[in-house]
N, C-alpha and C. Protein backbone atom coordinates (compact mmCIF):
# COMPACT_ATOMS: atom_id res chain seq x y z
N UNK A 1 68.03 90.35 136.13
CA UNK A 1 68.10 91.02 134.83
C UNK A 1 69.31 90.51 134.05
N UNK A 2 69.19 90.83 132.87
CA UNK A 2 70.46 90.31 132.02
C UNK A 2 71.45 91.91 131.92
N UNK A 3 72.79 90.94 131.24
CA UNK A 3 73.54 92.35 131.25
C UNK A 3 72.81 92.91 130.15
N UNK A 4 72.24 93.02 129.00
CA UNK A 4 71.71 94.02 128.41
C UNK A 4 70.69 94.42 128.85
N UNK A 5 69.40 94.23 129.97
CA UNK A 5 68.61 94.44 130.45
C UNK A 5 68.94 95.77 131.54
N UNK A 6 70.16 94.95 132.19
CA UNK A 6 71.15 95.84 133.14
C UNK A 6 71.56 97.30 132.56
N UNK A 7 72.61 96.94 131.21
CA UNK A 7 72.55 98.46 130.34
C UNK A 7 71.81 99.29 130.36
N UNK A 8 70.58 98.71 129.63
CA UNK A 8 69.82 99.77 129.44
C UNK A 8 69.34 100.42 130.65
N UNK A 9 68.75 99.50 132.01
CA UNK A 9 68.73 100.48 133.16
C UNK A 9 69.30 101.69 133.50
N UNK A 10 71.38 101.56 133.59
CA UNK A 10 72.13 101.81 134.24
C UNK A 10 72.42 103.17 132.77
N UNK A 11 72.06 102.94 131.84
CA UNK A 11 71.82 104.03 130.84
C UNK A 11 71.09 105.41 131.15
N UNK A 12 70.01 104.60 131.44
CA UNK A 12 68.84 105.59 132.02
C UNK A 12 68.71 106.28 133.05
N UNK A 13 69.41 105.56 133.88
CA UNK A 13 69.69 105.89 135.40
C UNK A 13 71.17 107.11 135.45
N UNK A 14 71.63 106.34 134.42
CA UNK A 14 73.07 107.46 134.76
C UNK A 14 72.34 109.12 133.74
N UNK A 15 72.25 108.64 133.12
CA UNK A 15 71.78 109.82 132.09
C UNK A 15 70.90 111.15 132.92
N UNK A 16 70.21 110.69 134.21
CA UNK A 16 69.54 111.69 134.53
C UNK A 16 70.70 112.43 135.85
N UNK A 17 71.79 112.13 136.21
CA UNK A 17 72.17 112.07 137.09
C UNK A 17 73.05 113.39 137.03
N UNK A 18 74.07 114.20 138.01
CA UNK A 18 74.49 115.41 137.75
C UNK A 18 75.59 115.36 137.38
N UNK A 19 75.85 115.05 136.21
CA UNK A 19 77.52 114.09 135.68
C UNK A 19 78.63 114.97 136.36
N UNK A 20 78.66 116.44 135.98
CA UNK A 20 79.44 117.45 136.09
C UNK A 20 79.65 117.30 137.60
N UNK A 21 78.43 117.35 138.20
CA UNK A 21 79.03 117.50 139.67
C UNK A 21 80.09 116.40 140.46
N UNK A 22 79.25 115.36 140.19
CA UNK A 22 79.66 113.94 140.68
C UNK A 22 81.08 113.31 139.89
N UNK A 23 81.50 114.19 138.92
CA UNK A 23 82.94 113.91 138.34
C UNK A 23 83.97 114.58 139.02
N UNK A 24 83.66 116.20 139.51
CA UNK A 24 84.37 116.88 140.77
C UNK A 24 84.58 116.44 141.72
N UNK A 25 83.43 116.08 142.49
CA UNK A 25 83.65 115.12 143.57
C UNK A 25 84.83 114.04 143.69
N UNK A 26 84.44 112.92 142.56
CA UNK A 26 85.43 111.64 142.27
C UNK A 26 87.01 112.10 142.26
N UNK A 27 86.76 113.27 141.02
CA UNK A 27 88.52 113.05 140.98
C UNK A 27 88.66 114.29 142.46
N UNK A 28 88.23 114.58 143.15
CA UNK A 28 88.68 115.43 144.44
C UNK A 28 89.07 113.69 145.07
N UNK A 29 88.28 112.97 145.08
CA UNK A 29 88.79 111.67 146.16
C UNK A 29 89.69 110.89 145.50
N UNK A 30 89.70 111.20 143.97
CA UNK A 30 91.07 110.19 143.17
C UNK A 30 92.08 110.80 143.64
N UNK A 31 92.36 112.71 144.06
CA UNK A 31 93.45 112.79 143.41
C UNK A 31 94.01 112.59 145.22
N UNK A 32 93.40 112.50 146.37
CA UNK A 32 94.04 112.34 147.38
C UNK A 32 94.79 110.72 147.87
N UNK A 33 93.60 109.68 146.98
CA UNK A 33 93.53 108.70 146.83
C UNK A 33 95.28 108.34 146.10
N UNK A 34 95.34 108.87 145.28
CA UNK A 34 96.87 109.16 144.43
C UNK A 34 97.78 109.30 145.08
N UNK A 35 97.64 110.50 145.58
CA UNK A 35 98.85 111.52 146.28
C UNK A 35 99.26 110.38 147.69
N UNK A 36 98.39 109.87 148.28
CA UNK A 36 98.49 108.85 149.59
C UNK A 36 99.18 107.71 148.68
N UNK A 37 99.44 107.33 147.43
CA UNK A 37 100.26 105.90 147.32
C UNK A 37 101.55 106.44 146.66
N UNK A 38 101.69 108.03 146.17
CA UNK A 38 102.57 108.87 145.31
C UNK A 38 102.46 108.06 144.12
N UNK A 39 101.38 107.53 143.30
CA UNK A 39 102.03 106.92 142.24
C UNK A 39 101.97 107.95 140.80
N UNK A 40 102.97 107.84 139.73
CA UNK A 40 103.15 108.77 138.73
C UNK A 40 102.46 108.46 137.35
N UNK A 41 102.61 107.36 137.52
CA UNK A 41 101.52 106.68 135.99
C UNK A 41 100.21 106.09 136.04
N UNK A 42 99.19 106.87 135.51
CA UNK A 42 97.75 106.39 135.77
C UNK A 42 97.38 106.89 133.90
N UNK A 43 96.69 105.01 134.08
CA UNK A 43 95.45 105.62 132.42
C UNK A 43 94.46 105.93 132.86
N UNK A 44 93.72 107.08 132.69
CA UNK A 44 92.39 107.42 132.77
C UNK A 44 91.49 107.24 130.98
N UNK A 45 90.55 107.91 130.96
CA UNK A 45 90.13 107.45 129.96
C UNK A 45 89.16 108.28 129.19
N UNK A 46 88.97 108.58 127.98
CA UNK A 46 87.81 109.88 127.38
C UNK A 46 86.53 109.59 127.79
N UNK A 47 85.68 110.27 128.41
CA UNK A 47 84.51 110.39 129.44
C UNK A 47 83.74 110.59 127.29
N UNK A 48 82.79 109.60 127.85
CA UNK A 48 81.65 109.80 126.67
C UNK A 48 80.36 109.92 127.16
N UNK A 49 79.47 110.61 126.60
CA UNK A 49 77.88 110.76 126.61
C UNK A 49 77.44 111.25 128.16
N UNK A 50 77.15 110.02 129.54
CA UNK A 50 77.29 110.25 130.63
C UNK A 50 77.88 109.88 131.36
N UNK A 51 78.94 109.38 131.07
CA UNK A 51 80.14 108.85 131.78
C UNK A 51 80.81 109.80 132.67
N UNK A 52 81.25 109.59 133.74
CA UNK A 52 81.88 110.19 135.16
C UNK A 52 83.28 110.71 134.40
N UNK A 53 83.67 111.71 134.46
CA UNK A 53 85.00 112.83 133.35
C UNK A 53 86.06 112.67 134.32
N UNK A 54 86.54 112.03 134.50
CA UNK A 54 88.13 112.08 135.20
C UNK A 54 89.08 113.05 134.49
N UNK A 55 89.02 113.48 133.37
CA UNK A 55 89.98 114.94 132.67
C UNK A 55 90.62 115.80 133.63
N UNK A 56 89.75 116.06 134.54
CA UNK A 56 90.17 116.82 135.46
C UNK A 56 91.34 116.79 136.71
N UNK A 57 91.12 115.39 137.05
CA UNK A 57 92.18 114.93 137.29
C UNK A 57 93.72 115.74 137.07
N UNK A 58 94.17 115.91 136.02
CA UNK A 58 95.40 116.30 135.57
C UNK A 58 95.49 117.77 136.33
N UNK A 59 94.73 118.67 136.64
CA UNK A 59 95.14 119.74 137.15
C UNK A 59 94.82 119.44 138.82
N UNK A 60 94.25 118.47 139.24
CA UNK A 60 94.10 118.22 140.54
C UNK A 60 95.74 117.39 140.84
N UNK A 61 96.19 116.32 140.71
CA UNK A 61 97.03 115.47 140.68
C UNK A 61 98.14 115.49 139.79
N UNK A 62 99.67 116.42 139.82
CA UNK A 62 100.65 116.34 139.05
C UNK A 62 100.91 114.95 138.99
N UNK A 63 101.13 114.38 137.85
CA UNK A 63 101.61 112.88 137.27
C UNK A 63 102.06 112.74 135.87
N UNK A 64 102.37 111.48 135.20
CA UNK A 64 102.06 111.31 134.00
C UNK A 64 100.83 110.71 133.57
N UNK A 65 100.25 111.05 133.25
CA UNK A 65 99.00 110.52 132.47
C UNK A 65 98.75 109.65 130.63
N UNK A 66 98.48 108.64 131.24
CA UNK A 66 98.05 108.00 129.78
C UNK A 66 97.06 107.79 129.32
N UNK A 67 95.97 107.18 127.78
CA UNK A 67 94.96 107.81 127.62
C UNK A 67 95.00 106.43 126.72
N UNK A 68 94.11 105.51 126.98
CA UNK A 68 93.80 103.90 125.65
C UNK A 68 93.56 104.36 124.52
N UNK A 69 93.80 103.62 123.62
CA UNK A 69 93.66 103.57 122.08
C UNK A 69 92.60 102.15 121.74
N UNK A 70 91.53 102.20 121.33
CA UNK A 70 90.82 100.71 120.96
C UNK A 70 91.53 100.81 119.81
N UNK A 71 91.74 99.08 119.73
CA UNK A 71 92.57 98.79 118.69
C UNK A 71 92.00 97.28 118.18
N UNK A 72 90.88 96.80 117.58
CA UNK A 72 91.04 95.58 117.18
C UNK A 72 91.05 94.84 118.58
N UNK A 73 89.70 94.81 119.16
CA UNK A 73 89.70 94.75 120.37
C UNK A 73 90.46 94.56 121.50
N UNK A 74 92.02 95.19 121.48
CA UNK A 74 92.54 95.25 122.45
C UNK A 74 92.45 97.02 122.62
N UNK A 75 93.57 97.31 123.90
CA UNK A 75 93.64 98.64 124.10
C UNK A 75 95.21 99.17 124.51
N UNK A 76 95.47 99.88 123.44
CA UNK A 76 96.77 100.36 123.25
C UNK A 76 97.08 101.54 124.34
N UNK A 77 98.45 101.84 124.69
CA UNK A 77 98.32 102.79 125.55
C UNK A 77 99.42 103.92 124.99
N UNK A 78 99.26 104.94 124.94
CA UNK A 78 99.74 106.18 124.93
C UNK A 78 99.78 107.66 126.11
N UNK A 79 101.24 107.67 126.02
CA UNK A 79 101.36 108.97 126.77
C UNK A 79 100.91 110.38 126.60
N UNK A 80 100.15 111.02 126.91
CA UNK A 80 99.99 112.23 126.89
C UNK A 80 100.87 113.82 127.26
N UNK A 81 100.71 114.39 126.20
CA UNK A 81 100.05 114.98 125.71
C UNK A 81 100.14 114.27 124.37
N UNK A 82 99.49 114.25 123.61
CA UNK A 82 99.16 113.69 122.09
C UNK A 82 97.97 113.75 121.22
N UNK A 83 98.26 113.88 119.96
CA UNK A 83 97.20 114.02 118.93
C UNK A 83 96.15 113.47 119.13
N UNK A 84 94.99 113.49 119.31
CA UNK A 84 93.57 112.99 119.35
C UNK A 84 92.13 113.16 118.72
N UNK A 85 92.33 112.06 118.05
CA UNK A 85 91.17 112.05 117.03
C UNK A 85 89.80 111.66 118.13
N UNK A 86 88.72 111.54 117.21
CA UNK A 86 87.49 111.27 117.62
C UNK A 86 86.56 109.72 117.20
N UNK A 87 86.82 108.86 118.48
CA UNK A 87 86.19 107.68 117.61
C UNK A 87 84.93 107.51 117.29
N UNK A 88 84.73 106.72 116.70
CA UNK A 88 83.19 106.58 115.86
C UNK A 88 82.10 106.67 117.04
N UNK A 89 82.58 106.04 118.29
CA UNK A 89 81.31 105.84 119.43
C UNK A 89 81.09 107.41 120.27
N UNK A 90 82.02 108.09 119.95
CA UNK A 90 82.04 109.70 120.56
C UNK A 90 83.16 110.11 121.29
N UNK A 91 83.91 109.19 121.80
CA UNK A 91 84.63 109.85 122.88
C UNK A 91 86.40 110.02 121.81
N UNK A 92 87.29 111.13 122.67
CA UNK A 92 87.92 111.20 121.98
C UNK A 92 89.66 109.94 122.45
N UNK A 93 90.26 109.69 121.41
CA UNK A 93 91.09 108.51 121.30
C UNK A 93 92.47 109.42 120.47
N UNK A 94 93.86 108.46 121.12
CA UNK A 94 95.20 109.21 120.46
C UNK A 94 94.88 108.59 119.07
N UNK A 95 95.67 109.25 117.97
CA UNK A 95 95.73 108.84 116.91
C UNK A 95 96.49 107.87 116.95
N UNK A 96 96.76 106.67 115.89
CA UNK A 96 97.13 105.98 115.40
C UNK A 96 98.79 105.54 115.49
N UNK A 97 99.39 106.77 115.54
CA UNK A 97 100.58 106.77 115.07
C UNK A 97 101.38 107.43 116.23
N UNK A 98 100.57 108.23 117.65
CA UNK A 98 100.93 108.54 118.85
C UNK A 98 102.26 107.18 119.15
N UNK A 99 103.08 107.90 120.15
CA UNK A 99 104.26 107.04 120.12
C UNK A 99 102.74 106.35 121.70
N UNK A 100 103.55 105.04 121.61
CA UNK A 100 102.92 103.55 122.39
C UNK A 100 103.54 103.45 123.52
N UNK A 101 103.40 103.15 124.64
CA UNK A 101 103.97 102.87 125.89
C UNK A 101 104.05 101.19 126.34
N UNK A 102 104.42 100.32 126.86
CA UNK A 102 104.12 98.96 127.46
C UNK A 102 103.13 99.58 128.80
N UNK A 103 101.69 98.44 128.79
CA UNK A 103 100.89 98.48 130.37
C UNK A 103 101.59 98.41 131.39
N UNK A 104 102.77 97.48 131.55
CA UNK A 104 103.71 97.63 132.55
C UNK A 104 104.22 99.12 133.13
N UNK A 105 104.10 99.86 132.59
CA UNK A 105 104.67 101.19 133.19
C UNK A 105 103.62 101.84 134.00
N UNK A 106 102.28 101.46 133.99
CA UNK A 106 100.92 101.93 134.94
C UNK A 106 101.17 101.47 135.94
N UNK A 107 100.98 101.99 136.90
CA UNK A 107 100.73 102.29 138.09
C UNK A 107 99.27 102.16 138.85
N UNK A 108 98.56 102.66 138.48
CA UNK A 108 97.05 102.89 138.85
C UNK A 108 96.32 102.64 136.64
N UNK A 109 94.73 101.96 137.13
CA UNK A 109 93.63 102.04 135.56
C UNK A 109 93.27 102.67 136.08
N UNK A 110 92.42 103.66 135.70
CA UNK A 110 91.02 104.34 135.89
C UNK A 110 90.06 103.45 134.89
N UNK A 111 89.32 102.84 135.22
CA UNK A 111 88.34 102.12 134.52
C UNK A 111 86.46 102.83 134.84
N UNK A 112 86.40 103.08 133.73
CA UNK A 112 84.88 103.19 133.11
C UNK A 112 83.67 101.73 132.91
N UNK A 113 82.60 102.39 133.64
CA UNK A 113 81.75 101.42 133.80
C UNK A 113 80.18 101.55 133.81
N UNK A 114 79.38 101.22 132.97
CA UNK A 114 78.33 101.14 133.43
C UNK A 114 77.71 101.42 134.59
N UNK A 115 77.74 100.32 135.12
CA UNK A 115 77.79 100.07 137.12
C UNK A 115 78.38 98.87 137.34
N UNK A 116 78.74 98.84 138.47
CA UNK A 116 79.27 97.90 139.60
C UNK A 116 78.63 97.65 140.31
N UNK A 117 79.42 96.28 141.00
CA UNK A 117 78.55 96.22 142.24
C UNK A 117 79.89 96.05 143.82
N UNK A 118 79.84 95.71 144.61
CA UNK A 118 80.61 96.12 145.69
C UNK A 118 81.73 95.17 145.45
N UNK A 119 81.91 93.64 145.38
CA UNK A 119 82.97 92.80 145.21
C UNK A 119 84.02 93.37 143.89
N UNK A 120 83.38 94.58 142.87
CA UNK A 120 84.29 95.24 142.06
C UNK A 120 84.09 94.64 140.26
N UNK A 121 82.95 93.71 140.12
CA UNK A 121 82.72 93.48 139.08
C UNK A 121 82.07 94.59 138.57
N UNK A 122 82.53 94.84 136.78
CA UNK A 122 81.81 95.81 136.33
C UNK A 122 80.59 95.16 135.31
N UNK A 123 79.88 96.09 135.24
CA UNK A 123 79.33 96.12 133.44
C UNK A 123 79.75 96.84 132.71
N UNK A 124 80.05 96.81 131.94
CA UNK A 124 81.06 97.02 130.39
C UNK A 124 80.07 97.34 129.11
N UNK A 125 80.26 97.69 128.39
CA UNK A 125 79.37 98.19 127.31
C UNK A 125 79.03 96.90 126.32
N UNK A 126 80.01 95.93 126.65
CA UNK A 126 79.94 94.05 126.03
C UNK A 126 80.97 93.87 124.86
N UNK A 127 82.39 94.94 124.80
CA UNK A 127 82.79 94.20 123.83
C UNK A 127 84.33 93.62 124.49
N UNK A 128 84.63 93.68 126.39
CA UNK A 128 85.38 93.39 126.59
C UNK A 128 86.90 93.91 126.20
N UNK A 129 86.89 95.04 126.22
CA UNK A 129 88.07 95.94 126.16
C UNK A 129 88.82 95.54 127.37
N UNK A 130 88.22 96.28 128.21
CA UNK A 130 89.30 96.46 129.53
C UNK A 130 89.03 95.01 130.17
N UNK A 131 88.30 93.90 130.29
CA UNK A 131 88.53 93.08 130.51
C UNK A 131 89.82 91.94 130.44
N UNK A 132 90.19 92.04 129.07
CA UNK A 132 91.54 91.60 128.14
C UNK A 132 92.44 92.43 128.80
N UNK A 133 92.32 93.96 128.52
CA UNK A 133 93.53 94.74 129.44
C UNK A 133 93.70 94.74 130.36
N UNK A 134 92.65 94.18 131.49
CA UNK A 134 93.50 94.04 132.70
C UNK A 134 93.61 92.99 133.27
N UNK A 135 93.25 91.95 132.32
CA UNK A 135 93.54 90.51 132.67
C UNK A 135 95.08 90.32 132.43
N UNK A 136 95.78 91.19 131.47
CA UNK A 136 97.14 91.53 131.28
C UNK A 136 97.99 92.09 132.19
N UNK A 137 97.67 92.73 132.80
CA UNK A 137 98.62 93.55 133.95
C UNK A 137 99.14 92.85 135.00
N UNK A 138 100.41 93.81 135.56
CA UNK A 138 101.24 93.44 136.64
C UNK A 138 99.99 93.62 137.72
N UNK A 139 100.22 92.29 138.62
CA UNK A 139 99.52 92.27 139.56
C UNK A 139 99.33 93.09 140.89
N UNK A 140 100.57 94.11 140.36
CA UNK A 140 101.11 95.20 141.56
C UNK A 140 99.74 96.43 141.04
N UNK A 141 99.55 96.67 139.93
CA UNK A 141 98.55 97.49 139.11
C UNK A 141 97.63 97.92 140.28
N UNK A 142 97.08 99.05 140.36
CA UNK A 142 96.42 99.14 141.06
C UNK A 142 94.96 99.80 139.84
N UNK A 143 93.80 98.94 140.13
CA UNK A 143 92.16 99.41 139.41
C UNK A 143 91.44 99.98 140.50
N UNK A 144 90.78 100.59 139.19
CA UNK A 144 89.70 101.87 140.33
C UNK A 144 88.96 101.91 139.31
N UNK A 145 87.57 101.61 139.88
CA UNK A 145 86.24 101.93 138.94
C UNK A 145 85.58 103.34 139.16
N UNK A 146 85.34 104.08 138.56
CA UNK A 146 84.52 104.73 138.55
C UNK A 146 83.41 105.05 138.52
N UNK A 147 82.24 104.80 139.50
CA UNK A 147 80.78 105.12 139.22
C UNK A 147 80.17 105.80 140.49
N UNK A 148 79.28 106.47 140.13
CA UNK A 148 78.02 107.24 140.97
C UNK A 148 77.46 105.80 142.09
N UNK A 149 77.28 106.65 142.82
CA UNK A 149 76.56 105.66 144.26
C UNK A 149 75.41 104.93 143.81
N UNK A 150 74.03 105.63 142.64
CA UNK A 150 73.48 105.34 142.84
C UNK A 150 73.45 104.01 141.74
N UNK A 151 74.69 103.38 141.14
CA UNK A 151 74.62 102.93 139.73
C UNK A 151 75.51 101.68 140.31
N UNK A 152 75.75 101.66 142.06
CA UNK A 152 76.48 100.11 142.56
C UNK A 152 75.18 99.45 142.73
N UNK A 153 75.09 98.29 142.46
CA UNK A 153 73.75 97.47 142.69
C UNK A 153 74.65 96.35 143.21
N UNK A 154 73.69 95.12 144.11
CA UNK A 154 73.79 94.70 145.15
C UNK A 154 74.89 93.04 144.22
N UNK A 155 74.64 92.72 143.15
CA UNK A 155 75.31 91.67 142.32
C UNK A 155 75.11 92.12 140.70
N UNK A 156 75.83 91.57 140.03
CA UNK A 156 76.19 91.75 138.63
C UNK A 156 76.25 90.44 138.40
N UNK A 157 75.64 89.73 137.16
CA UNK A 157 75.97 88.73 136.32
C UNK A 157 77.65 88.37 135.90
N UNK A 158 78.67 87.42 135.77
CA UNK A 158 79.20 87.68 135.87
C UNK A 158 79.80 86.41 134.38
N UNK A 159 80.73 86.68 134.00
CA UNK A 159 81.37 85.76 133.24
C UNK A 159 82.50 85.17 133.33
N UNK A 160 82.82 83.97 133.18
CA UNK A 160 84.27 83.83 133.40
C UNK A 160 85.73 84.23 132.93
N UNK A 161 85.72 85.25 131.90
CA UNK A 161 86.59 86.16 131.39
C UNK A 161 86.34 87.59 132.32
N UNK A 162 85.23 87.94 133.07
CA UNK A 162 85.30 89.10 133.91
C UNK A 162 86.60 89.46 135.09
N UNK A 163 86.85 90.89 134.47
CA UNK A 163 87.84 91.35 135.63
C UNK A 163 87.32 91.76 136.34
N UNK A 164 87.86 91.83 137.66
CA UNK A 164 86.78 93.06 139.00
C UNK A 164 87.94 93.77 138.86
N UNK A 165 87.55 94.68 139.31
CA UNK A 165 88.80 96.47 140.14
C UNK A 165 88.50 95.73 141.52
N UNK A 166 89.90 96.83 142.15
CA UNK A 166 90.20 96.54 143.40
C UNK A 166 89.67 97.91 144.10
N UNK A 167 89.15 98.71 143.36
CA UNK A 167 88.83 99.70 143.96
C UNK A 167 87.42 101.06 143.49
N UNK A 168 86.63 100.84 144.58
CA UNK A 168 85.72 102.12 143.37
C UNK A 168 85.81 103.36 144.43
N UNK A 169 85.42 104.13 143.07
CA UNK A 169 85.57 105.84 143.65
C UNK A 169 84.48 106.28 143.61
N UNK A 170 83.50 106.65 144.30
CA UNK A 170 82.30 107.52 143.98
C UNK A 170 82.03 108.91 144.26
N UNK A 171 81.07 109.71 144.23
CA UNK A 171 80.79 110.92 145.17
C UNK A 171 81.39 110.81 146.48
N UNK A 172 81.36 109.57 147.06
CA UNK A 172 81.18 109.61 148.56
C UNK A 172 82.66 109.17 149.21
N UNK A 173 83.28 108.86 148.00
CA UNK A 173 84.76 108.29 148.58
C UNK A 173 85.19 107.04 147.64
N UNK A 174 86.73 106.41 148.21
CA UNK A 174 86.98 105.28 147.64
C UNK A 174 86.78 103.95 148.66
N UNK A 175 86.85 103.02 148.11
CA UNK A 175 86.46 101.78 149.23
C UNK A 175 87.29 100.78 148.35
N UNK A 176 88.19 100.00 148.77
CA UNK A 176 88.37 98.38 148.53
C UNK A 176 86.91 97.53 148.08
N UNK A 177 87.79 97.06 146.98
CA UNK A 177 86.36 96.05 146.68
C UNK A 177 86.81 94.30 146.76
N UNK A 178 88.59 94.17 146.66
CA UNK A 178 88.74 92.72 147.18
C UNK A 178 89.93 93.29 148.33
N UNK A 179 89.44 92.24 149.48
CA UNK A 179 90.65 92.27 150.23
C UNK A 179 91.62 91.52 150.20
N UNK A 180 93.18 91.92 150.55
CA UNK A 180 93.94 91.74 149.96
C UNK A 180 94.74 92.05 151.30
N UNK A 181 95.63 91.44 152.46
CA UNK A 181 96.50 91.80 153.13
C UNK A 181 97.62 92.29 153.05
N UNK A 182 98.30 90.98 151.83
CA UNK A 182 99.43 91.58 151.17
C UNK A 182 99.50 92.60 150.62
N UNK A 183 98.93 93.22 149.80
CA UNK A 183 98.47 94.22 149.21
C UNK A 183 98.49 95.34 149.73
N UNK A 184 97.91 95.87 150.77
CA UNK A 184 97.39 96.45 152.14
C UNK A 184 96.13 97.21 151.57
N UNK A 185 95.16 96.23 151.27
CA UNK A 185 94.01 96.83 151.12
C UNK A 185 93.10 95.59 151.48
């Protein structure tokens, strides 16, 4: 299948699925997942339409939390708590004028995805946001995808600007998706 062929599947497929439940689940395994590396700075990200809601997070896991800004296709980062408007695609985004942080200060992405597949490549909605952003980061960064079990498929098309995560979270737990010794994953 192509990646827009893929979309629309992984559209359809997520859409019938029990978002609410399977977002409890995740951040119950993010926030232990967390607490086991103690780290304090994580971007999570505004859950749109049927996207997996990490929000919750914040009362599971004391931290600082940051929240992207699309910007002219990059992605700006801001600390929370802060003003938040509503972008055109639905989900909600800091305003404009929220004071800015450097990516260097993250710790852990929470990255949003279509689906994945196990080596940690995502599908992306195609305009390459978080691709650019985390082709930027300190290599210490730790990524975590977020998706439902039933939305990992066995390979993804892939491009040569594609980032993978090092890590997905599902209902069922987190798993390494590259190994990495140094690392210790």
């Amino acid at each position: 299948m192509t990646k827009a062929e893929l979309r629309r599947w992984a559209k359809e497929v997520r859409g019938k699925l029990p978002v609410p439940q399977l977002s409890a689940q995740v951040n119950q395994h993010l926030a232990h997942f967390l607490s086991e590396r103690r780290v304090q700075h994580i971007l999570f990200y505004s859950a749109f339409g049927s996207e997996l809601d990490p929000s919750d997070l914040q009362n599971l896991y004391p931290a600082t939390y940051y929240l992207p800004r699309a910007r002219t296709y990059q992605l700006e980062v801001h600390p929370l708590p802060c003003k938040l408007v509503k972008h055109p695609y639905g989900f909600w985004e800091p305003v404009a004028h929220a004071p800015r942080v450097e990516p260097g200060r993250l710790e852990v992405i929470l990255v949003p995805g279509l689906a994945f597949d196990p080596e940690g490549h995502r599908l992306g909605y195609g305009q390459g946001f978080y691709d650019r952003f985390l082709g930027q980061l300190h290599p210490q960064t730790l990524t975590v995808g977020l998706v439902a079990e039933a939305l990992i498929v066995p390979e993804l098309p892939q491009d040569r600007w594609d980032i993978r995560v090092q890590f997905l979270v599902t209902e069922q737990g987190i798993r390494p998706t590259i190994r990495d010794p140094s690392k210790g994953f």
